[in-house]
N, C-alpha and C. Protein backbone atom coordinates (compact mmCIF):
# COMPACT_ATOMS: atom_id res chain seq x y z
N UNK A 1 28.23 -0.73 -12.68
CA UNK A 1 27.94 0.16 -11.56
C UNK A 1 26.43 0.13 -11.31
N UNK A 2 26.09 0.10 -10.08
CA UNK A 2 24.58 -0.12 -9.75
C UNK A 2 24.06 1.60 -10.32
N UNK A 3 22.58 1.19 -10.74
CA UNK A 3 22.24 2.05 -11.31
C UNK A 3 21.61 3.52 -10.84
N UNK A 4 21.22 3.16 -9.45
CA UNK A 4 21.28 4.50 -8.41
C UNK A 4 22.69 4.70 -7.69
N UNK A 5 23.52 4.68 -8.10
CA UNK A 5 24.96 5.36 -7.75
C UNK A 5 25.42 5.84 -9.34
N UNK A 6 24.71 5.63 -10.77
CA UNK A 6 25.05 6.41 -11.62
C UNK A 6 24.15 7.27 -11.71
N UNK A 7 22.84 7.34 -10.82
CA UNK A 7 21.94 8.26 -11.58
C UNK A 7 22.40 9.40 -10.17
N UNK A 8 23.09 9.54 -9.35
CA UNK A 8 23.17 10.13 -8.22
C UNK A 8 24.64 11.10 -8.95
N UNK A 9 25.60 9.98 -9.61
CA UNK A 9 26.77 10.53 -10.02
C UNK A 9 26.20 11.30 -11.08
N UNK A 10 25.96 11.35 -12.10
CA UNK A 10 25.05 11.80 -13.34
C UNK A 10 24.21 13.33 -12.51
N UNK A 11 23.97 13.35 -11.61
CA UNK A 11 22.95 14.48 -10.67
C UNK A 11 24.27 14.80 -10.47
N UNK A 12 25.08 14.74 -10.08
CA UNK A 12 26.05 15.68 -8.95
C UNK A 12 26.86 15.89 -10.43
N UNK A 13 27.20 15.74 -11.05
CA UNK A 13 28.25 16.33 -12.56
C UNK A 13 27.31 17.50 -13.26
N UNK A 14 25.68 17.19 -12.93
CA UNK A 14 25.23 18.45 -13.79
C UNK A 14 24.63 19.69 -12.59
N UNK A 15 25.00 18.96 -11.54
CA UNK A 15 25.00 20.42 -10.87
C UNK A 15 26.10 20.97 -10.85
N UNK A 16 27.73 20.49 -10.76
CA UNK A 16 28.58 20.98 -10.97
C UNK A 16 28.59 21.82 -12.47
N UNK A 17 28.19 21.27 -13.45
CA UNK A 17 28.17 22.19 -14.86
C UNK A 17 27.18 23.38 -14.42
N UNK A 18 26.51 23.29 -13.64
CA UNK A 18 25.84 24.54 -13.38
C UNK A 18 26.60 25.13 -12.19
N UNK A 19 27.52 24.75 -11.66
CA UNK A 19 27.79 25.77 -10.90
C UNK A 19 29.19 26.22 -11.50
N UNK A 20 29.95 25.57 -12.23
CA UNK A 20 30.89 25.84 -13.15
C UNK A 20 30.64 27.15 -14.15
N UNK A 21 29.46 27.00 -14.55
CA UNK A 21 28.90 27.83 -15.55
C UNK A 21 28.41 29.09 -15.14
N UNK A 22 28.54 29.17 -13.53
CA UNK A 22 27.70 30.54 -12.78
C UNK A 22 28.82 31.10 -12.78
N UNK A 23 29.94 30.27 -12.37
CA UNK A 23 31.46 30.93 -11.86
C UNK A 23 32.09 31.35 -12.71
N UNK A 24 32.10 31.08 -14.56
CA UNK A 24 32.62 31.60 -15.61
C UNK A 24 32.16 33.09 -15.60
N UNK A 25 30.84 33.67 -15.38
CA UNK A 25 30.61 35.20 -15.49
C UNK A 25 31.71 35.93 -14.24
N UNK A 26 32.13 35.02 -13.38
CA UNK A 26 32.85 36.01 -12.15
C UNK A 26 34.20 36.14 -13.16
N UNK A 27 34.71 34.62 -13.20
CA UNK A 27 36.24 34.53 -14.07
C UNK A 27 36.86 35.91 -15.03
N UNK A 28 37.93 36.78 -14.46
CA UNK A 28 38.48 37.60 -15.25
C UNK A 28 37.52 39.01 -15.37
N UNK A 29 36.61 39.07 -14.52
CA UNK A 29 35.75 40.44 -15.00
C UNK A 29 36.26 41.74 -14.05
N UNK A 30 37.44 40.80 -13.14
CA UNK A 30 37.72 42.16 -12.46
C UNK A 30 36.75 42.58 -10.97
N UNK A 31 35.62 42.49 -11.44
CA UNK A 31 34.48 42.05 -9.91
C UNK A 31 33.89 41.06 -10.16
N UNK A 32 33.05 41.12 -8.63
CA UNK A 32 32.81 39.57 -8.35
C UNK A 32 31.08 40.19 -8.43
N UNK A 33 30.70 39.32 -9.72
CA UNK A 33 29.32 39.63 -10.12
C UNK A 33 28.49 38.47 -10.21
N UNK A 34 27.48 38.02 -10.01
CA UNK A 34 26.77 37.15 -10.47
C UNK A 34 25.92 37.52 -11.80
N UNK A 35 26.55 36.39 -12.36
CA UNK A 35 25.88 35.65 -13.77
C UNK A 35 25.00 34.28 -13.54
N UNK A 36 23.83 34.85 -14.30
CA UNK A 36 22.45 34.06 -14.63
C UNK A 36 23.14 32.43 -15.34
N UNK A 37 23.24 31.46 -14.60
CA UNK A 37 23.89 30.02 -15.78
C UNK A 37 22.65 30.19 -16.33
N UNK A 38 23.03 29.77 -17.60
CA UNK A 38 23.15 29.01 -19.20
C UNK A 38 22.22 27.11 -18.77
N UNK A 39 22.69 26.81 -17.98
CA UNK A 39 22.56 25.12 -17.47
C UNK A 39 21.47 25.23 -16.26
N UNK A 40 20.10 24.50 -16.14
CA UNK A 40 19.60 24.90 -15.29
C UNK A 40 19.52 23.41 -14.75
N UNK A 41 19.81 23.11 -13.36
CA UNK A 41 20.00 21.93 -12.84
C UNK A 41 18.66 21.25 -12.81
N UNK A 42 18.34 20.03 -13.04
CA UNK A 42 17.34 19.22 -13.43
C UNK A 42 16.82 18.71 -12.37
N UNK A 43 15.63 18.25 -12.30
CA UNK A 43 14.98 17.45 -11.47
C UNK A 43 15.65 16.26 -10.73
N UNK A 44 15.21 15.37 -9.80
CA UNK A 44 15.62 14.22 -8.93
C UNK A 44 14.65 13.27 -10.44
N UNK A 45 14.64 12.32 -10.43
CA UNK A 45 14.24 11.29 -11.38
C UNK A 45 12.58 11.12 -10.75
N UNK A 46 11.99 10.71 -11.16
CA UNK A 46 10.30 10.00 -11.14
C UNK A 46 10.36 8.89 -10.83
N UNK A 47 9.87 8.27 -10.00
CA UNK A 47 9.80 7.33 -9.73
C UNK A 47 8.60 6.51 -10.18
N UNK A 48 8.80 5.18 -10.30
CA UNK A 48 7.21 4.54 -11.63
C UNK A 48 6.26 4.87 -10.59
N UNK A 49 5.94 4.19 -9.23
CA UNK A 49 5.25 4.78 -8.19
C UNK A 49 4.23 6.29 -8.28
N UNK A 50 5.26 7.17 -8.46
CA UNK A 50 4.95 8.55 -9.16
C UNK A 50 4.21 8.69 -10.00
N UNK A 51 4.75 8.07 -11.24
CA UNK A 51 4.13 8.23 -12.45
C UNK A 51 2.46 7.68 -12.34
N UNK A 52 2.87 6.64 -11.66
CA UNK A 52 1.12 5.47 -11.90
C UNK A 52 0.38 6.35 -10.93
N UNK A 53 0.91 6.87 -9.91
CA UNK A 53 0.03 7.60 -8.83
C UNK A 53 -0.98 9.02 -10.02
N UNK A 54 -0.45 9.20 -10.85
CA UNK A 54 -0.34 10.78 -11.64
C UNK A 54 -1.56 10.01 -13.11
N UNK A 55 -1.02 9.17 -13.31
CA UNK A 55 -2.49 8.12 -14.39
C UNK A 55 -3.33 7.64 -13.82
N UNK A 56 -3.51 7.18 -12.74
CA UNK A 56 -4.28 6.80 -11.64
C UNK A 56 -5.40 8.18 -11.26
N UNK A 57 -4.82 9.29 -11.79
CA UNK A 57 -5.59 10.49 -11.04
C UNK A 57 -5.57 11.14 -9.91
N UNK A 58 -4.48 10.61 -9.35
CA UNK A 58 -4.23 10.86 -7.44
C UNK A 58 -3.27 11.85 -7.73
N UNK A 59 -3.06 12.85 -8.33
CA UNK A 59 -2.34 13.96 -8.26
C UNK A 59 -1.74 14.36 -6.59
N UNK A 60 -2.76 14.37 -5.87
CA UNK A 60 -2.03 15.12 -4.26
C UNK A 60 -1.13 14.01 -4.13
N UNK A 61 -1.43 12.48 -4.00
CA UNK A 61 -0.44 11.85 -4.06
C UNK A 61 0.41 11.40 -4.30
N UNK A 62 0.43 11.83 -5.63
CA UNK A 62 2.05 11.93 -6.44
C UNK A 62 2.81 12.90 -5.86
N UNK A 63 2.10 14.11 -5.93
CA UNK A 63 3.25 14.98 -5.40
C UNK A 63 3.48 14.62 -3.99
N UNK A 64 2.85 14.32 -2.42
CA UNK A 64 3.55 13.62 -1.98
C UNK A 64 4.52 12.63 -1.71
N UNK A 65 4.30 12.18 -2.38
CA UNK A 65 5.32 10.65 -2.84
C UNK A 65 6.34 11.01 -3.06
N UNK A 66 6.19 12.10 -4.28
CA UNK A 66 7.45 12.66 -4.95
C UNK A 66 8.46 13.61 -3.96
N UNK A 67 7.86 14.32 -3.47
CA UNK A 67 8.63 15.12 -2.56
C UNK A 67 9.40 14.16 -1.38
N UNK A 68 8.42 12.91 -0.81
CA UNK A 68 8.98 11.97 0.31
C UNK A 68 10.37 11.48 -0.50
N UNK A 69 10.23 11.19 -1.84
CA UNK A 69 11.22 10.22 -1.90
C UNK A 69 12.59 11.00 -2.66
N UNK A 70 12.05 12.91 -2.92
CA UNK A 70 12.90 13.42 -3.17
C UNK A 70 13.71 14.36 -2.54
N UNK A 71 12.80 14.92 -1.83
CA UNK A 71 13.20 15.93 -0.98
C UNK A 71 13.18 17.71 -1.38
N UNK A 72 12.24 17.59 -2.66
CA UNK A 72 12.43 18.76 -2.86
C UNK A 72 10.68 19.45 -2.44
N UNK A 73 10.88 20.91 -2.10
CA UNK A 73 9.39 21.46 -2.03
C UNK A 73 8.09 21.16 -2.66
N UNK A 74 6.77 21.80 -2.01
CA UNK A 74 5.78 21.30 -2.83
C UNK A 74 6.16 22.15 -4.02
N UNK A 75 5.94 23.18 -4.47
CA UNK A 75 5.99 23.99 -5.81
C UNK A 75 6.67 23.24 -6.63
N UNK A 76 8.42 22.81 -6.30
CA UNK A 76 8.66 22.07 -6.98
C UNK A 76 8.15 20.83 -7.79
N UNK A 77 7.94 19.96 -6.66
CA UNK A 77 6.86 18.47 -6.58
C UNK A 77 5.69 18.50 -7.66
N UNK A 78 4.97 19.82 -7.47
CA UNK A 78 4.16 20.22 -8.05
C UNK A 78 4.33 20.59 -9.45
N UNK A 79 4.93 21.00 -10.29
CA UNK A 79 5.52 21.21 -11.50
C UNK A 79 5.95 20.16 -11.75
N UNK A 80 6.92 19.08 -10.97
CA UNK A 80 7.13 18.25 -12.16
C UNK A 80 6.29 17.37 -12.42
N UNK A 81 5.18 17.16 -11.26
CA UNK A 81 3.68 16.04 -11.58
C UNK A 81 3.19 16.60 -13.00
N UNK A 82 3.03 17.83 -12.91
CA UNK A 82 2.32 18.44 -13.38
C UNK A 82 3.02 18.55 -14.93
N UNK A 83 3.64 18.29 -15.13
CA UNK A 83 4.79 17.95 -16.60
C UNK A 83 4.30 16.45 -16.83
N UNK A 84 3.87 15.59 -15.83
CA UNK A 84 3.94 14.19 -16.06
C UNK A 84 2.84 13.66 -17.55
């Protein structure tokens, strides 16, 4: 299996465990409550691009990059450079 259709399948099974895991606090309580998951859904992957932009020292441009090719917010973008 090509390896961005497992890392996409692999993303969509652990957001389902997190949303599986929100829906166990409703299961059987009688009301419909929200529960805090246990599983906190993970990042989109790094791309090497990313990474070298972030050793390179170009921080604004990683997190651009990162957000173009992920789609998630700056704050986000920003934390995970910032983990790099």
């Amino acid at each position: 299996m090509d390896d961005d259709v497992t890392t996409a399948i692999e993303r969509i099974e652990k957001r389902l465990d997190w949303i599986e895991e929100s829906l166990r606090g409703w299961r059987g309580s009688g009301t419909w409550r929200w529960v805090a998951p246990t599983i906190v859904p993970t990042s989109p992957p790094v791309a090497q691009d990313v990474v070298d932009l972030v050793r390179a020292g170009k921080t604004r441009e990683a997190i651009a990059r990162y957000r173009e090719s992920t789609g998630v917010d700056f704050g986000h973008a920003q934390a995970v450079v910032a983990g790099l």
